[in-house]
C-alpha atoms as a PDB file:
ATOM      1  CA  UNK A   1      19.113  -7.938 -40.929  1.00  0.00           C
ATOM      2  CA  UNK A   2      16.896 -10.190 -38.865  1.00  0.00           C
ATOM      3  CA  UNK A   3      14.703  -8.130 -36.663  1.00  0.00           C
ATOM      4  CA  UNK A   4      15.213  -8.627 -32.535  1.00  0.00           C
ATOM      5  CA  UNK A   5      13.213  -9.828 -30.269  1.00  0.00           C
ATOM      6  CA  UNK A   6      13.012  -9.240 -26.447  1.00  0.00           C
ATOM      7  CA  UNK A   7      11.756 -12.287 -24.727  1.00  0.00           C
ATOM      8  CA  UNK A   8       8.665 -10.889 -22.675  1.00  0.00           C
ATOM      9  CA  UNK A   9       9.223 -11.542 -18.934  1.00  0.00           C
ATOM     10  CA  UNK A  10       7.196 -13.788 -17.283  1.00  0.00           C
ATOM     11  CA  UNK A  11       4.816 -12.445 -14.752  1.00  0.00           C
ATOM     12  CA  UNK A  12       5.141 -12.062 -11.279  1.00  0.00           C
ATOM     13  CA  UNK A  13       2.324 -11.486  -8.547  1.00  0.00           C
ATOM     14  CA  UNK A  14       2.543 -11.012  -5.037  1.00  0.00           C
ATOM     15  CA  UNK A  15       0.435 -11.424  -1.930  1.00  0.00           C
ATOM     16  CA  UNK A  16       1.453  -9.238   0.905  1.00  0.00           C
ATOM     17  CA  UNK A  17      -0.333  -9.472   4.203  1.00  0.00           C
ATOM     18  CA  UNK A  18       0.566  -7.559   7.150  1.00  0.00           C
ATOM     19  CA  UNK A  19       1.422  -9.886  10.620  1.00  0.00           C
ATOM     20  CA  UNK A  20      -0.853  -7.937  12.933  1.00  0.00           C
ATOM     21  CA  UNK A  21      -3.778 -10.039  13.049  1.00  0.00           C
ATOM     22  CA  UNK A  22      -5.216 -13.426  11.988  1.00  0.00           C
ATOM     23  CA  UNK A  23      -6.202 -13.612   8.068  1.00  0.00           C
ATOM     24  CA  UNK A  24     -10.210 -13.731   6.975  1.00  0.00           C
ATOM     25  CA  UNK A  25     -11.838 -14.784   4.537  1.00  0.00           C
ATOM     26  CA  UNK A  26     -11.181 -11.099   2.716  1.00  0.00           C
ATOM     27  CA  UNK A  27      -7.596 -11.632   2.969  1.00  0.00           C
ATOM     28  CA  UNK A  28      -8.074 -15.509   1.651  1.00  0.00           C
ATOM     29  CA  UNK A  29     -10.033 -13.725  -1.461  1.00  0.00           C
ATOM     30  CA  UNK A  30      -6.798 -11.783  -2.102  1.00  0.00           C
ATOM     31  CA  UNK A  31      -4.949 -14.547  -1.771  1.00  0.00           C
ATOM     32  CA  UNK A  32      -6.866 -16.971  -4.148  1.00  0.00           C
ATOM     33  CA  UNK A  33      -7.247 -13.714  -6.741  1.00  0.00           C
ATOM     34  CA  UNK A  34      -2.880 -14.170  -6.966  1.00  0.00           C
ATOM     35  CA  UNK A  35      -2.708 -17.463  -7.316  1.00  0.00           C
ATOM     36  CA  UNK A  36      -5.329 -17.696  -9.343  1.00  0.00           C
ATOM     37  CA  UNK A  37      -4.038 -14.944 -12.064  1.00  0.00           C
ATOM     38  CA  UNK A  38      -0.501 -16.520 -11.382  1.00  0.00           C
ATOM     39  CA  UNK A  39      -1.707 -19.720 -12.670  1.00  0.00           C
ATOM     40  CA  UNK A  40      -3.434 -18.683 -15.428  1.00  0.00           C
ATOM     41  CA  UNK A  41      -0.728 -16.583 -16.860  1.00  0.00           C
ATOM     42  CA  UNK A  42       2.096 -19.022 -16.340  1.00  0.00           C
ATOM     43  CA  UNK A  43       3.583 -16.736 -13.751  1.00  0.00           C
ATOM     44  CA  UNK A  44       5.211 -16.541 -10.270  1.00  0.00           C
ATOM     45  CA  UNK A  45       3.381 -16.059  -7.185  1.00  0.00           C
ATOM     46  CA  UNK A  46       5.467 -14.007  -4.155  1.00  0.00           C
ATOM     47  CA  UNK A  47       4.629 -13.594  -0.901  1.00  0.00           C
ATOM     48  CA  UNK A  48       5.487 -10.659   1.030  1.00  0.00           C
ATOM     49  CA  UNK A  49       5.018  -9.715   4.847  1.00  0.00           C
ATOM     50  CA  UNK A  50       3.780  -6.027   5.344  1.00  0.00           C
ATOM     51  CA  UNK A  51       5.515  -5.826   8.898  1.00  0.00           C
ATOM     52  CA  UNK A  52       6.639  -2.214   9.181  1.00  0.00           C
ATOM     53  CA  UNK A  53       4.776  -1.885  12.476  1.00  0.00           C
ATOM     54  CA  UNK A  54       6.554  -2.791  15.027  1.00  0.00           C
ATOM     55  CA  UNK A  55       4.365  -2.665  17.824  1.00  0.00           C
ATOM     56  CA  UNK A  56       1.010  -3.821  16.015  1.00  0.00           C
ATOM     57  CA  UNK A  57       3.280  -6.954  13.938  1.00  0.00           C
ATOM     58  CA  UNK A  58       4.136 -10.366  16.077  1.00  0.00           C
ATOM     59  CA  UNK A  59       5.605 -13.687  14.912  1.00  0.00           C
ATOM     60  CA  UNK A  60       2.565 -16.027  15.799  1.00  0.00           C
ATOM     61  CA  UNK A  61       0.447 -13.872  13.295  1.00  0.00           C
ATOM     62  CA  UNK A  62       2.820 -14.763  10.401  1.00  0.00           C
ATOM     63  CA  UNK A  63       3.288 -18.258  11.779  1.00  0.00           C
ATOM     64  CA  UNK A  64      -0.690 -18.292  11.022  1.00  0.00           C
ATOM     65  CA  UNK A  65      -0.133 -16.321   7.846  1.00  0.00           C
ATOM     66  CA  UNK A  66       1.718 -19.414   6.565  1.00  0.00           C
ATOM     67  CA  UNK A  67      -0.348 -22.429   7.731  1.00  0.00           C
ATOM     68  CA  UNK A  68      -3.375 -20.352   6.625  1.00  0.00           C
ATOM     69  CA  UNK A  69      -2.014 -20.166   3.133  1.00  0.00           C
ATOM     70  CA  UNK A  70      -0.596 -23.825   3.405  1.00  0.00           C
ATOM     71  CA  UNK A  71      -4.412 -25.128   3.998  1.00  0.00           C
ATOM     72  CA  UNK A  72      -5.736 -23.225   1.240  1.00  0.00           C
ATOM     73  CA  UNK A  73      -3.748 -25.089  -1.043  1.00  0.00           C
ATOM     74  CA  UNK A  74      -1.877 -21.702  -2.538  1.00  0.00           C
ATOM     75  CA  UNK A  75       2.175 -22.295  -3.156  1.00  0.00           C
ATOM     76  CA  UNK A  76       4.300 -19.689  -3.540  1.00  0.00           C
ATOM     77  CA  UNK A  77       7.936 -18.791  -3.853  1.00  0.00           C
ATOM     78  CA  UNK A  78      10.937 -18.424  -1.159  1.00  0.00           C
ATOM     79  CA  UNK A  79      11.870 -16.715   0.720  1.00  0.00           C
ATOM     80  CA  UNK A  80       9.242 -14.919   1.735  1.00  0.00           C
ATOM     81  CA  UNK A  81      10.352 -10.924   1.803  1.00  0.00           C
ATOM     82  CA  UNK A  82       9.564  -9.219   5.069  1.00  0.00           C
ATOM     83  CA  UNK A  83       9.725  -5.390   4.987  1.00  0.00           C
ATOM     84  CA  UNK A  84      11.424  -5.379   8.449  1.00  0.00           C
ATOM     85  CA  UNK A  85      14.474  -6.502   7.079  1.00  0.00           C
ATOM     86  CA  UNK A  86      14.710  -3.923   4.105  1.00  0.00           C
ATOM     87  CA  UNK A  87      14.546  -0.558   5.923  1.00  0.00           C
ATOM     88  CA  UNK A  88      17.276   0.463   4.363  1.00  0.00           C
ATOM     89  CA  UNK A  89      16.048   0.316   1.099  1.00  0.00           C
ATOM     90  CA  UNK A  90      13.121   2.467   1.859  1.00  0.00           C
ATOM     91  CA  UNK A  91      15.270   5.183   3.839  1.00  0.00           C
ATOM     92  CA  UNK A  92      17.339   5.454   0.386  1.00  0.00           C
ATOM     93  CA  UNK A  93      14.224   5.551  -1.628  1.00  0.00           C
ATOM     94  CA  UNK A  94      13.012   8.563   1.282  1.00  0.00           C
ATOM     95  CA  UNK A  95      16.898  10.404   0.763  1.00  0.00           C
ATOM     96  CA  UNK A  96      16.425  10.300  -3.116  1.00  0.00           C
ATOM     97  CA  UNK A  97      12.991  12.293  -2.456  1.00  0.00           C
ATOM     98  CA  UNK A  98      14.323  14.720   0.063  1.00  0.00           C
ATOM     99  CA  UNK A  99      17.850  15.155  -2.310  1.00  0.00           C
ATOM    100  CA  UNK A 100      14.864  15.896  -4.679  1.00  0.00           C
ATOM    101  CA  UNK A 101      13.715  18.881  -2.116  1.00  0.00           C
ATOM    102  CA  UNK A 102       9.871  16.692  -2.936  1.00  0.00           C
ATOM    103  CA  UNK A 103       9.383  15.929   1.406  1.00  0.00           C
ATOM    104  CA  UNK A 104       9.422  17.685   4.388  1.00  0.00           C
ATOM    105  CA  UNK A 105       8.945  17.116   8.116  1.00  0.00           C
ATOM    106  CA  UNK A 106       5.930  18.050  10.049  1.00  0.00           C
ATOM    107  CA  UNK A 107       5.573  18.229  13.931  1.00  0.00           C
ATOM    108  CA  UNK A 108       2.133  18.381  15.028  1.00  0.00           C
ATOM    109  CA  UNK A 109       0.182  15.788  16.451  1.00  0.00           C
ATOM    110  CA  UNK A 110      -3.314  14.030  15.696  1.00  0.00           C
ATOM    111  CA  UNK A 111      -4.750  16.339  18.221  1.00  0.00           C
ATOM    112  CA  UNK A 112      -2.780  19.941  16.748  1.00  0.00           C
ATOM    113  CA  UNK A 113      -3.677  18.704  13.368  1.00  0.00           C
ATOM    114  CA  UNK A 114      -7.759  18.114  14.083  1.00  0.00           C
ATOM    115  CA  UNK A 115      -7.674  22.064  16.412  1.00  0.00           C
ATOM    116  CA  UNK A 116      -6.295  23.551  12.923  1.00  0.00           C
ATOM    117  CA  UNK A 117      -8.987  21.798  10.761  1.00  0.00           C
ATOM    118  CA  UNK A 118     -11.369  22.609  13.312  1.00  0.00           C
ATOM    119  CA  UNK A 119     -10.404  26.749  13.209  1.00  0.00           C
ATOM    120  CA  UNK A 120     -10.003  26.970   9.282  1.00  0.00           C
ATOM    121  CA  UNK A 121     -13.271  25.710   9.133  1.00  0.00           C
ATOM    122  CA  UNK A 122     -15.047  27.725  11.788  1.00  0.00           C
ATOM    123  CA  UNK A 123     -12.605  30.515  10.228  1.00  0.00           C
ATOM    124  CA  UNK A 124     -14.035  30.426   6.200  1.00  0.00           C
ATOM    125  CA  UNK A 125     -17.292  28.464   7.052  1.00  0.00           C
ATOM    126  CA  UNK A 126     -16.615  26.001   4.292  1.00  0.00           C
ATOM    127  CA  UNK A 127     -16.225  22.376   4.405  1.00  0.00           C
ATOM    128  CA  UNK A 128     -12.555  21.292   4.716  1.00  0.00           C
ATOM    129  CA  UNK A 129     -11.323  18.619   2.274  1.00  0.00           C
ATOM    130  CA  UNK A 130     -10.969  15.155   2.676  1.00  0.00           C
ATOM    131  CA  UNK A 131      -8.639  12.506   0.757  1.00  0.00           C
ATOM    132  CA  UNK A 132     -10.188   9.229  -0.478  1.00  0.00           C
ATOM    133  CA  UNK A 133      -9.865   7.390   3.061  1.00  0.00           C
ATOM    134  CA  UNK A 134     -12.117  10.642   4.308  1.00  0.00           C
ATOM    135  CA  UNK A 135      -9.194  12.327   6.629  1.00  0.00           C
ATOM    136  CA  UNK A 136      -8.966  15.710   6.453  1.00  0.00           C
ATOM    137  CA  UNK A 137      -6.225  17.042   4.274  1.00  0.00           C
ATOM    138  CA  UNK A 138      -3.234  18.087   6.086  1.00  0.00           C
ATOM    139  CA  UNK A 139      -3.160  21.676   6.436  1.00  0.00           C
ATOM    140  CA  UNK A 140       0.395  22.149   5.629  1.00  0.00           C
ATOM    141  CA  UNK A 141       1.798  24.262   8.688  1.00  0.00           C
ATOM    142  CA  UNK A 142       4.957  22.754   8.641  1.00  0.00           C
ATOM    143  CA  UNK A 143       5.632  24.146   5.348  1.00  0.00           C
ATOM    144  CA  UNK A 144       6.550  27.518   6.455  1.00  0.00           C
ATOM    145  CA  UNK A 145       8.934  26.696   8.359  1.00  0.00           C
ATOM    146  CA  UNK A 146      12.579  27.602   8.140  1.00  0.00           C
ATOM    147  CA  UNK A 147      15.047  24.822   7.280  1.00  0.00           C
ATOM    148  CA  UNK A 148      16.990  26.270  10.827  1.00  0.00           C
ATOM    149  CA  UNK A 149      13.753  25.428  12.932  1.00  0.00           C
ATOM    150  CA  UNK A 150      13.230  22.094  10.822  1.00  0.00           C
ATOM    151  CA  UNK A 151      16.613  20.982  12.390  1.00  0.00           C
ATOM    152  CA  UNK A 152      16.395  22.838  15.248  1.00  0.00           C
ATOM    153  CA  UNK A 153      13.123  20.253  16.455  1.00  0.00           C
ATOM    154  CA  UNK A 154      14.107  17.227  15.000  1.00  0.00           C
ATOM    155  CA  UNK A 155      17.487  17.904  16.996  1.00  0.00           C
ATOM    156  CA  UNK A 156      15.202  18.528  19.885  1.00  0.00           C
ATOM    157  CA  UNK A 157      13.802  14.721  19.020  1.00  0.00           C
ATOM    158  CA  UNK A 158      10.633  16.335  18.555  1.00  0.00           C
ATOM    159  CA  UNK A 159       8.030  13.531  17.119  1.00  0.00           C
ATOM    160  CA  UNK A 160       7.837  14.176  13.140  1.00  0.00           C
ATOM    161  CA  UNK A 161       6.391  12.655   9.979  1.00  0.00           C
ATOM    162  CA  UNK A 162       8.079  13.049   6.621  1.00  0.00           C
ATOM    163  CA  UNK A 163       5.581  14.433   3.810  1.00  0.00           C
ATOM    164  CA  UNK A 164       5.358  14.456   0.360  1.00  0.00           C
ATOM    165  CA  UNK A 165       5.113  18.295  -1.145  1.00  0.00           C
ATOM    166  CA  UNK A 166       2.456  17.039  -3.498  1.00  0.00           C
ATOM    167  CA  UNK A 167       2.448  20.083  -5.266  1.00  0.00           C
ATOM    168  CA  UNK A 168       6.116  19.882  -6.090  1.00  0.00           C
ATOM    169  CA  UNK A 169       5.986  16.601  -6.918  1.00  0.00           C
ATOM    170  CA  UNK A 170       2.926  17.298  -8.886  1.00  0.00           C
ATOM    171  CA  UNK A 171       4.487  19.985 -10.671  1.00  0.00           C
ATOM    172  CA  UNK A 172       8.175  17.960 -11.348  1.00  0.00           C
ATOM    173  CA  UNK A 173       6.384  15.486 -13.505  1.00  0.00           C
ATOM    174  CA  UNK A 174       4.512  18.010 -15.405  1.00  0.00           C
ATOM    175  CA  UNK A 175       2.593  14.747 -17.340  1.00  0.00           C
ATOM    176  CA  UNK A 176      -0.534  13.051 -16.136  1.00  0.00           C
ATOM    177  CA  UNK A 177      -0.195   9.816 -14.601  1.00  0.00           C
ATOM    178  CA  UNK A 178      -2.241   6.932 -15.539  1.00  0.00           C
ATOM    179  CA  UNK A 179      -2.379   2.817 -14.790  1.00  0.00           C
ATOM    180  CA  UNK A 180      -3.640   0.184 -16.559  1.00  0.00           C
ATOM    181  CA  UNK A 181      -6.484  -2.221 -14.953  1.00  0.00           C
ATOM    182  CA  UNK A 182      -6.707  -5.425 -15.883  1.00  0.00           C
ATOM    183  CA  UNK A 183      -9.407  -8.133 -15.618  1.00  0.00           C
ATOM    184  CA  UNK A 184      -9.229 -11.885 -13.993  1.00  0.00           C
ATOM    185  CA  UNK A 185      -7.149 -13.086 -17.173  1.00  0.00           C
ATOM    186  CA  UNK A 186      -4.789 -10.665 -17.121  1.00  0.00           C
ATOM    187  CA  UNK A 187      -6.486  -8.377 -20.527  1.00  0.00           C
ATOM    188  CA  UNK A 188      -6.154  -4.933 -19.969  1.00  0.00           C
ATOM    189  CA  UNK A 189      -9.811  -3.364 -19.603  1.00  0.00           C
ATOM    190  CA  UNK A 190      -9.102   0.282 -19.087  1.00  0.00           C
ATOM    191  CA  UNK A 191      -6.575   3.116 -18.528  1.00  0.00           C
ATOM    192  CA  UNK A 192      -6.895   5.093 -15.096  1.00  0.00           C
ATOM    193  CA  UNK A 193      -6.308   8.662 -14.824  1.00  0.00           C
ATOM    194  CA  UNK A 194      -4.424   8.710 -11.490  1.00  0.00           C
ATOM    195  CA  UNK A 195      -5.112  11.760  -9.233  1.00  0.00           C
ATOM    196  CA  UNK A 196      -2.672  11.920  -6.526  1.00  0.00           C
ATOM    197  CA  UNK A 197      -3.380  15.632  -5.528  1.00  0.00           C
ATOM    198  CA  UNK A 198      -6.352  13.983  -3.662  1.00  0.00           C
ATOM    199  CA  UNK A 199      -4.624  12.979  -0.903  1.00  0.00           C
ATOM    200  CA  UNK A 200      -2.930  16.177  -0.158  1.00  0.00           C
ATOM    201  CA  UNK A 201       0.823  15.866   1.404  1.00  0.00           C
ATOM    202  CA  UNK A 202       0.815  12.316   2.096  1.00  0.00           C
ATOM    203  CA  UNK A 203       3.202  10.666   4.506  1.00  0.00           C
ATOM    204  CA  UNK A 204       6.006   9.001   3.421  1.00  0.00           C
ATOM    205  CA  UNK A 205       8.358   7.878   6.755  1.00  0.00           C
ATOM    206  CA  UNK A 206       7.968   8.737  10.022  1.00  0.00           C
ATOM    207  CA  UNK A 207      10.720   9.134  12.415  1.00  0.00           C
ATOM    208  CA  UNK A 208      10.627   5.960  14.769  1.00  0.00           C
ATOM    209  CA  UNK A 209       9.296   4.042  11.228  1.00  0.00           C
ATOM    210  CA  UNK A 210      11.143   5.273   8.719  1.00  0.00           C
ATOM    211  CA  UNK A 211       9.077   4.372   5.559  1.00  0.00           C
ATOM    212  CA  UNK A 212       5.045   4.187   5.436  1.00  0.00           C
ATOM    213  CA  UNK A 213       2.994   1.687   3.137  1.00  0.00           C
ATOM    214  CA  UNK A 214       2.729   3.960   0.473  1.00  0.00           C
ATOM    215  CA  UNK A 215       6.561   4.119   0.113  1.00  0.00           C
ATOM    216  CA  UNK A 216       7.651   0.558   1.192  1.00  0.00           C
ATOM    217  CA  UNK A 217       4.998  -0.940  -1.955  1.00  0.00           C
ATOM    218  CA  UNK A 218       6.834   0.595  -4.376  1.00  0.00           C
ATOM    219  CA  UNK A 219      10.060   0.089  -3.506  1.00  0.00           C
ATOM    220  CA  UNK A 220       9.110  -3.604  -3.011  1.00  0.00           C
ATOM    221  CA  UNK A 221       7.407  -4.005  -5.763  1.00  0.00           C
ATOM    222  CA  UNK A 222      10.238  -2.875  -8.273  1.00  0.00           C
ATOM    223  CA  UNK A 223      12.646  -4.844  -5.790  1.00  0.00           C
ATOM    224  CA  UNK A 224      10.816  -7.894  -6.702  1.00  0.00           C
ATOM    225  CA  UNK A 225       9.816  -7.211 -10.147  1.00  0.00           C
ATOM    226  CA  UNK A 226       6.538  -7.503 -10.098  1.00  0.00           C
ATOM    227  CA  UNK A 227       4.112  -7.166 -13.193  1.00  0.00           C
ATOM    228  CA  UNK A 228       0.539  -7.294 -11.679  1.00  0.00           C
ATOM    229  CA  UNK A 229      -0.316  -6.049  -8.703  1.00  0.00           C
ATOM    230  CA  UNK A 230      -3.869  -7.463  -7.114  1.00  0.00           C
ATOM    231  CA  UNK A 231      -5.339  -6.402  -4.329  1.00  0.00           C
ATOM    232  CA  UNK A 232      -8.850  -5.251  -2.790  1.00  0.00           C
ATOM    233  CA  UNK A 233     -10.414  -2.374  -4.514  1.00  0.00           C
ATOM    234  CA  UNK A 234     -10.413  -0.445  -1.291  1.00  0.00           C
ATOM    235  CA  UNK A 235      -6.255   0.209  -2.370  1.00  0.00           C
ATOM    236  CA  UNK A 236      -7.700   1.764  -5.749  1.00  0.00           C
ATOM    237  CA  UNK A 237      -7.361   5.108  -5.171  1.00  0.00           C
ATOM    238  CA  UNK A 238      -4.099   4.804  -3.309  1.00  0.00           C
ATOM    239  CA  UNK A 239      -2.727   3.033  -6.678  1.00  0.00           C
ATOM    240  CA  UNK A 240      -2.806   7.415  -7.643  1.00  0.00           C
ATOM    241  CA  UNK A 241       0.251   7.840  -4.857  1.00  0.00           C
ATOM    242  CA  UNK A 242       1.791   4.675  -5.581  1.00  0.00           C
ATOM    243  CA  UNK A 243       1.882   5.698  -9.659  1.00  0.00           C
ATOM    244  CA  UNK A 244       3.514   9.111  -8.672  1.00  0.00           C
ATOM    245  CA  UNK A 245       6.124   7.723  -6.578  1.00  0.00           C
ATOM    246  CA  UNK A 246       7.129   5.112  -9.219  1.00  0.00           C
ATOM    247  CA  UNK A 247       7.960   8.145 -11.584  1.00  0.00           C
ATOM    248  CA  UNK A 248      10.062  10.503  -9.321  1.00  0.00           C
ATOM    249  CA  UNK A 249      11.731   6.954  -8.010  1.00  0.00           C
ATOM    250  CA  UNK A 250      12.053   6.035 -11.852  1.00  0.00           C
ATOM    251  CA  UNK A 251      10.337   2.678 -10.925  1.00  0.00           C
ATOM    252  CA  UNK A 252       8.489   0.190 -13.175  1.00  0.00           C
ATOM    253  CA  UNK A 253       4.837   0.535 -13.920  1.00  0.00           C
ATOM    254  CA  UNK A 254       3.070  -2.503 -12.797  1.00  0.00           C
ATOM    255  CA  UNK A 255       0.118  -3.648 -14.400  1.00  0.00           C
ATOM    256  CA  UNK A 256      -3.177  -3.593 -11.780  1.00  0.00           C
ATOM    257  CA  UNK A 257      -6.304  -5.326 -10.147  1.00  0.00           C
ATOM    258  CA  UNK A 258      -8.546  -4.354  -7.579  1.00  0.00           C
ATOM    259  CA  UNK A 259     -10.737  -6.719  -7.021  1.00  0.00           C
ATOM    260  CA  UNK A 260     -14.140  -6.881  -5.509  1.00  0.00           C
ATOM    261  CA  UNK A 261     -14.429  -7.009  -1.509  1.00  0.00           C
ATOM    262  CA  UNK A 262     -16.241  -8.893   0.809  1.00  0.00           C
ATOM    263  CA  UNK A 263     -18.907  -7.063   3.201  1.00  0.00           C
ATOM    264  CA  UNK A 264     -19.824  -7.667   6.757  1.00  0.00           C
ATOM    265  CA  UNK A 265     -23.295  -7.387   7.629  1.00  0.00           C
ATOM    266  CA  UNK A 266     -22.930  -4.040   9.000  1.00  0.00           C
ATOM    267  CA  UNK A 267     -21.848  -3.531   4.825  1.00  0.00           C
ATOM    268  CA  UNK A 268     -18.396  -2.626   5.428  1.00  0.00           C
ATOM    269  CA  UNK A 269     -15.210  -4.839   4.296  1.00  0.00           C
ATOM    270  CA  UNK A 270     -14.260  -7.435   6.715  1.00  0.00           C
ATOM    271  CA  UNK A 271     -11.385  -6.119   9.022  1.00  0.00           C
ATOM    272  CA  UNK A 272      -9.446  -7.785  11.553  1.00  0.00           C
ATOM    273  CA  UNK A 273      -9.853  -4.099  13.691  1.00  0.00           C
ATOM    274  CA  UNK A 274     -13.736  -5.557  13.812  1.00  0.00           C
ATOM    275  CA  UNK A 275     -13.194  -9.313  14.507  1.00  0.00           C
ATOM    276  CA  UNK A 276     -13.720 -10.766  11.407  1.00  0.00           C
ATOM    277  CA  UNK A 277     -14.221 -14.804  11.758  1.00  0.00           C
ATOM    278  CA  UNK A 278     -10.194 -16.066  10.877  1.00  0.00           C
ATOM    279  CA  UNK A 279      -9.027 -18.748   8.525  1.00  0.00           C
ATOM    280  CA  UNK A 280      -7.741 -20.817  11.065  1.00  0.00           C
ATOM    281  CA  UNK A 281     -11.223 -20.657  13.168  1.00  0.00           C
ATOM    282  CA  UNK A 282     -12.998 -22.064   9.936  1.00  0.00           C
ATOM    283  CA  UNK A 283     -10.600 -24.418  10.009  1.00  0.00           C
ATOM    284  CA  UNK A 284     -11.334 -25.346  13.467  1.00  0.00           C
ATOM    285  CA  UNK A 285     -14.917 -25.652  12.591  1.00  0.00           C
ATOM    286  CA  UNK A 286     -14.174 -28.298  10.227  1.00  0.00           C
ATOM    287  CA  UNK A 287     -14.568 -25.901   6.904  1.00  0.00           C
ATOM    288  CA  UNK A 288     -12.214 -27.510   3.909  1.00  0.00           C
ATOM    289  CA  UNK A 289     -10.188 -25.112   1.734  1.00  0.00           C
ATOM    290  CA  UNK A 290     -12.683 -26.308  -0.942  1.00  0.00           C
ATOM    291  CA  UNK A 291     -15.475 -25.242   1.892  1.00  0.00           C
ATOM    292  CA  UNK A 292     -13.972 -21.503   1.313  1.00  0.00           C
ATOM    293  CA  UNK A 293     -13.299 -21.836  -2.602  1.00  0.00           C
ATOM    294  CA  UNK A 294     -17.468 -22.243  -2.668  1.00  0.00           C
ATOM    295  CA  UNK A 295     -18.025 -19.775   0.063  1.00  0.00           C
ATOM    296  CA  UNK A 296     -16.316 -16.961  -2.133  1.00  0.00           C
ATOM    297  CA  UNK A 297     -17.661 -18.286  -5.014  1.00  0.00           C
ATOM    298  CA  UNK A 298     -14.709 -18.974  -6.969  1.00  0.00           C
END
């Protein structure tokens, strides 16, 4: 008997800026990484608009999104998939973890949250921990209480975020998590041992968003089949959160890049939070999308 053989799919990237700001020449690196891999392995290139926030997310922003993109020369497929429209997708990906008994709601604001921190610590005299981002870990308060006073407050519309019991979830698996990093070509380079006990009980929804980046990515990213996911290396240690949702969700496992970033002067990654020089103000300076190819040295 002739042996099968499954056709191997054909990749698929995706860029996936978020509306709430011009793009920089950070986010055109990120950009040109995609296209750039998509190219080179025959692939697809998506785009994808982060716009879960609804307050911080406005139309002209992805209006600039697109004619930034247009001038650097980068094509990519349509529709483009905007995360505003698919928030029912992420609340059934959210009822699957709670069915699960893997998330929880917790009450307490930025300010209740920092006063706890600030007693354990004066309390045991030792340093309290911090996830990869460098926020303290939440102190998990919310854990003890009953299911009636759970309903009880959110019936009250008391303000809430929705957590993920990382120790549960943790503990469900049982098996260590890993990813697998590849280089510009697409060749694998190394496995990653993913750690998502770092970040402590993560968000997952909130109640007047009800999803978070962590969960919308890989919802999205299975939604869209994607093979390779690129991005800045400042996402690397999220990819540990992302890997452990993908298993309780029973999600693909995406292949990965985190590429370098670019610095400010001060030597932090550009931000649109610090007024990084945009795109389309380059552009208004007369720069050429071959101007920006040189300036990132690609």
């Amino acid at each position: 008997m002739a042996a099968s053989h499954h056709p191997i799919p054909q990749p698929v990237l995706r860029f996936a800026p978020s509306p709430n700001g011009w793009l920089h020449l950070g986010h055109a690196l990120s950009a040109l990484e995609n296209a750039t891999l998509a190219a080179r392995l025959d692939g697809r290139l998506l785009l994808r608009m982060e716009d879960i926030d609804p307050i911080r997310c406005r139309p002209e922003f992805e209006t600039a999104i697109l004619e930034d993109l247009d001038w650097l020369g980068i094509a990519y497929e349509r529709p483009v998939r905007r995360q505003s429209e698919h928030m029912a997708a992420y609340g059934a990906a959210l009822a699957r973890l709670e069915a699960m008994g893997l998330v929880y709601p917790s009450f307490e604001s930025r300010s209740e949250l920092k006063a706890a921190v600030a007693m354990r610590v004066a309390t045991s005299g030792e340093p309290w921990p911090m996830d990869p981002d460098g926020a303290p870990l939440y102190p998990g308060m919310a854990k003890s209480l009953t299911a009636a006073e759970r309903t009880a407050r959110i019936a009250a519309n008391a303000p809430y975020a929705w957590r993920l019991d990382m120790a549960a979830a943790t503990a469900r698996l049982g098996a260590p998590l890993s990813w697998s990093e590849v280089d510009a070509h697409g060749l694998p380079v190394r496995d990653v041992t993913a750690n998502p006990a770092r970040w402590g009980d993560v968000i997952v929804a909130r109640k007047d968003v009800p999803t978070s980046y962590h969960l919308s990515v890989v919802v999205d990213d299975a939604v869209q089949g994607i093979t390779h996911v690129v991005r800045g290396e400042d996402l690397f240690e999220a990819t540990s959160v992302h890997r452990l949702l993908q298993e309780l969700l029973g999600l693909p496992r995406p292949l990965y890049r985190h590429h370098r970033l670019l610095l400010g002067s001060d030597g932090r990654k550009l931000s649109k939070n610090d007024g990084a020089t945009g795109l389309r103000e380059l552009r208004e300076q007369g720069l050429t999308a071959a101007d920006v190819h040189r300036r990132l040295d690609l």
